[in-house]
Structure formats: C-alpha cells, structure tokens
C-alpha atoms as a PDB file:
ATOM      1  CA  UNK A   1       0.000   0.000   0.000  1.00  0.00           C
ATOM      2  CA  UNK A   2       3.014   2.548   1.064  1.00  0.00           C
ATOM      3  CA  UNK A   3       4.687   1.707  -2.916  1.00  0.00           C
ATOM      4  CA  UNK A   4       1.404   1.953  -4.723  1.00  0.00           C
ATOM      5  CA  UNK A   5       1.370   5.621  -2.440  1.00  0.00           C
ATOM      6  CA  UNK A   6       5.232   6.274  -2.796  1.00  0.00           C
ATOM      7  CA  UNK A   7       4.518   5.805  -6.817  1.00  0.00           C
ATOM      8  CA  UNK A   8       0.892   8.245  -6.632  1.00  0.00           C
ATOM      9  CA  UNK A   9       2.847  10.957  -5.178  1.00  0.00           C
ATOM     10  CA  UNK A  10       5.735  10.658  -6.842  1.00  0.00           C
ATOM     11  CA  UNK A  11       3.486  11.209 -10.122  1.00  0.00           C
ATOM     12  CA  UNK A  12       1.178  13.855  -8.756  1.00  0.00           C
ATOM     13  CA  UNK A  13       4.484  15.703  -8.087  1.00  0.00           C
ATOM     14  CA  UNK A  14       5.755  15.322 -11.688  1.00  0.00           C
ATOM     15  CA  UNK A  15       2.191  16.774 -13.204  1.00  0.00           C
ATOM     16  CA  UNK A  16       2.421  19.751 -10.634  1.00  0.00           C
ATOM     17  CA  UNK A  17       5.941  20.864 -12.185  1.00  0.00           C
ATOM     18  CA  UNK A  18       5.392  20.063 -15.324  1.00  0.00           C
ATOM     19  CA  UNK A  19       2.420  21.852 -15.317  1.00  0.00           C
ATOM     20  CA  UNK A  20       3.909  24.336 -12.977  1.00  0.00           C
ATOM     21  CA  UNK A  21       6.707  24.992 -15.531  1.00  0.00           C
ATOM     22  CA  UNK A  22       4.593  25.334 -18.424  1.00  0.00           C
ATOM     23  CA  UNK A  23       2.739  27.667 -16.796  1.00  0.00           C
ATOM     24  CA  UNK A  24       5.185  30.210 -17.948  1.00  0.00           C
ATOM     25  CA  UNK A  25       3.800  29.871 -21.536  1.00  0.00           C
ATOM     26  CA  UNK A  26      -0.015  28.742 -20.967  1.00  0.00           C
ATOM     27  CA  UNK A  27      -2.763  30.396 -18.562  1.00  0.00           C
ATOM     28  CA  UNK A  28      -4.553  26.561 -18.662  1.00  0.00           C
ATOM     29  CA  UNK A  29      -1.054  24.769 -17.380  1.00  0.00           C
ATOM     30  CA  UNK A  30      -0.481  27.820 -14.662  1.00  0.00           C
ATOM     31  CA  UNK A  31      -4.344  26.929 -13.825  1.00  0.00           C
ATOM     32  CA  UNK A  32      -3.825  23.216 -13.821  1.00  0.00           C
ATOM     33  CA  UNK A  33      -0.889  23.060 -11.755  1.00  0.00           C
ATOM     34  CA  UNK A  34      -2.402  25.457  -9.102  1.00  0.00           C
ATOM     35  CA  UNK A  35      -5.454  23.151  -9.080  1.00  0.00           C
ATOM     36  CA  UNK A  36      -3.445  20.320  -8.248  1.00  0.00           C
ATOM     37  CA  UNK A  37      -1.491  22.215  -5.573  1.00  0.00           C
ATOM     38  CA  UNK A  38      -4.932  23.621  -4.055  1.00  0.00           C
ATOM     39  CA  UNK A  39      -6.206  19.647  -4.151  1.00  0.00           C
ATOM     40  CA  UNK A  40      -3.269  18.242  -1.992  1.00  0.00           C
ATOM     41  CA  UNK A  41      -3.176  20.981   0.343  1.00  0.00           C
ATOM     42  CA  UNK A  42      -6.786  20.432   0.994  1.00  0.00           C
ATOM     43  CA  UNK A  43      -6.057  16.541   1.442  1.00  0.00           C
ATOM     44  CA  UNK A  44      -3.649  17.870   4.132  1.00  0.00           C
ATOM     45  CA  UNK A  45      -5.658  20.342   5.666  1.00  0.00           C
ATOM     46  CA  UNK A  46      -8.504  17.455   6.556  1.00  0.00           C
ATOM     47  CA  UNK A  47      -5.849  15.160   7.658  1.00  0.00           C
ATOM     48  CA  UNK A  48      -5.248  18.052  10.040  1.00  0.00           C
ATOM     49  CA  UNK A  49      -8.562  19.135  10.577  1.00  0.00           C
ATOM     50  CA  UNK A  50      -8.959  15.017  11.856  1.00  0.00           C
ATOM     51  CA  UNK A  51      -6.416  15.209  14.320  1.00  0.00           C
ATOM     52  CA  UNK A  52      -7.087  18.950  15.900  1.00  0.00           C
ATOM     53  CA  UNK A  53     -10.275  17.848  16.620  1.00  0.00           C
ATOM     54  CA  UNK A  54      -9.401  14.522  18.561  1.00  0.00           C
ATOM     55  CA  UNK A  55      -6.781  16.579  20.057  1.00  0.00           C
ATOM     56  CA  UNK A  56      -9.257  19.404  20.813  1.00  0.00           C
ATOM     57  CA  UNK A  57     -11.840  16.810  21.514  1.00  0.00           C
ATOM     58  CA  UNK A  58      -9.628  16.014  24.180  1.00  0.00           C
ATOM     59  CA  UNK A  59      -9.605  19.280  26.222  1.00  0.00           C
ATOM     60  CA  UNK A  60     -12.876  20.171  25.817  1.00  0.00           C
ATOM     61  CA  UNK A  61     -12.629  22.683  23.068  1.00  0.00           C
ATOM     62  CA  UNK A  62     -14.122  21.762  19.882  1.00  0.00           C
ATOM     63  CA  UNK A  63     -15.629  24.954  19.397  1.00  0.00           C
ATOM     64  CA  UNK A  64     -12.527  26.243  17.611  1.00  0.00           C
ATOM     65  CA  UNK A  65     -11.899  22.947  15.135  1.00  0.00           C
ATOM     66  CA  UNK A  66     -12.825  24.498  12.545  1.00  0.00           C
ATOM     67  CA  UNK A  67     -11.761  27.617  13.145  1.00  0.00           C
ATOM     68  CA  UNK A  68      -8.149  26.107  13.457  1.00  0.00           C
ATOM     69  CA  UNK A  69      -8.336  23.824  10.443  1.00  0.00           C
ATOM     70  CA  UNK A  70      -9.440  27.220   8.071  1.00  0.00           C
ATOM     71  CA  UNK A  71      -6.506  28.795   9.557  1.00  0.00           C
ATOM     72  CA  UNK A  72      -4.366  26.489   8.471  1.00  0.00           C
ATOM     73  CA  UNK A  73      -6.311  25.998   5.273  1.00  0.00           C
ATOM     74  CA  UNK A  74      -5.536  29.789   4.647  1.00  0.00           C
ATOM     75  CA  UNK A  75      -1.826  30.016   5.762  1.00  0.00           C
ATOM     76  CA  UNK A  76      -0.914  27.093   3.468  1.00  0.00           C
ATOM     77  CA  UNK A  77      -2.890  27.600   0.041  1.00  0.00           C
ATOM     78  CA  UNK A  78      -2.969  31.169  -0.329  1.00  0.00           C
ATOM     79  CA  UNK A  79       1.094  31.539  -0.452  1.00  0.00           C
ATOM     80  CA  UNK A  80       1.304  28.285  -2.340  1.00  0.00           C
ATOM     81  CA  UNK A  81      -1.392  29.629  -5.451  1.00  0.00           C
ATOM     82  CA  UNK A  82      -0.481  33.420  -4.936  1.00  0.00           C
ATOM     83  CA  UNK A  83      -3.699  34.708  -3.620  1.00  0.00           C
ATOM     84  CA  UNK A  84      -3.545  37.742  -1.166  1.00  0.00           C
ATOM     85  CA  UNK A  85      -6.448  39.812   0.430  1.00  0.00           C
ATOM     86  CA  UNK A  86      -6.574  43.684   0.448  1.00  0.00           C
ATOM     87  CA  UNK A  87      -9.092  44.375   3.829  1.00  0.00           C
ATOM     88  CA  UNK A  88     -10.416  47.954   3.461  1.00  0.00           C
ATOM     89  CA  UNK A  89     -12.014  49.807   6.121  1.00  0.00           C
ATOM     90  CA  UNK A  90     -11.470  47.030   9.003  1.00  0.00           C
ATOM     91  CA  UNK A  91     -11.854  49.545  11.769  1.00  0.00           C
ATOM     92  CA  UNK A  92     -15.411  49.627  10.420  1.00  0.00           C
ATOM     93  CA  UNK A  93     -15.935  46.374  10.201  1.00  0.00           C
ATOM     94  CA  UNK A  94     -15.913  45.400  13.536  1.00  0.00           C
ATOM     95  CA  UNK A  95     -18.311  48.083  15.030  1.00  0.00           C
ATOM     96  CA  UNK A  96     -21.563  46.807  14.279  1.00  0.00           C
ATOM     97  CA  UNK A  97     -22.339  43.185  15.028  1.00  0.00           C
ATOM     98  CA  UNK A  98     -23.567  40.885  14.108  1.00  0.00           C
ATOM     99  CA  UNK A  99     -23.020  41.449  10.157  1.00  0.00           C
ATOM    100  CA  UNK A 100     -22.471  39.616   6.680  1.00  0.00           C
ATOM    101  CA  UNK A 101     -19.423  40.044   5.543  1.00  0.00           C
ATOM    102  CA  UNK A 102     -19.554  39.606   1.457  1.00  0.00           C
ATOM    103  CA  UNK A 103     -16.669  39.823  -0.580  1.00  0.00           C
ATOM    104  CA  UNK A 104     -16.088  40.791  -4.114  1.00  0.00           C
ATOM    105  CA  UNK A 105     -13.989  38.914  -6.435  1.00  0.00           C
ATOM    106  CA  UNK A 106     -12.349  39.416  -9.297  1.00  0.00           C
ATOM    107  CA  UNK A 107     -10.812  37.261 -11.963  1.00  0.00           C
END
C-alpha cells in the first residue's frame, strides 16, 4: 500500500511541475498546476482538521476545530497559489455586530 502511495505521489508531483513549468507559456497549465497544488493541500488540511479535533476533543474545546483547520487551510494555500487579500475599512468592520461580511472577487 506505502509503494502503490510512494509511486501516486511521486506522479502527482511530476504533473504539478510540469504543469507548474509550463505555466510560464499557458494560462490553462499555470491553472492546472495550481489546481493540483490547491487539491493536496486540501487533502492535508482534513488530515489536520482530523487530528485537531481529537486533540481538541480532548480538552474540551471543539468549538474552535474548525476555526483552526481554516486557519491552516488559509496560511498554506494562499502563499502556495499566490492569492492575497486587500481588507479595506477594518476599523469599520468590527463596530456593528452581528453582520455579513460579502466579498467581491475578481478574476
């Protein structure tokens, strides 16, 4: 089971840089290989999100599971596909609660 793994990731690698490296001459590649990226990140990220919440299970804090898990889900893809986030106005946003917070994207 480990080999057949060993061999899956060894593959999935390859297709991320080749993809990764023709990204420099095709949108579709740069898209592709960012896709993969975001895919085993979020494989990692539930692994993760399994284990905080035994661990947090543990001391009585569940509550912040998932809170924990999107942290790490946000720390790990956003560098890793080059997505940022401009917050305007975040004095503001905090003064009347509870809100909806909606943001705008653009492609």
């Amino acid at each position: 089971m480990l080999y057949y793994l060993t061999i899956f990731m060894a593959v999935y690698a390859s297709a991320t840089l080749a993809l990764a490296l023709l990204g420099t001459m095709s949108s579709l590649a740069r898209f592709g290989a960012r896709l993969l990226v975001a895919y085993i990140i979020m494989c990692a990220c539930a692994l993760y999100g399994v284990a905080a919440s035994i661990f947090l299970q543990l001391f009585g804090d569940v509550g912040v599971a998932q809170w924990t898990v999107a942290r790490a889900f946000r720390y790990t893809l956003c560098p890793a596909i080059g997505v940022s986030f401009e917050m305007e106005n975040e004095a503001g946003m905090t003064a009347n609660r509870p809100a909806v917070f909606v943001g705008n994207h653009q492609s």
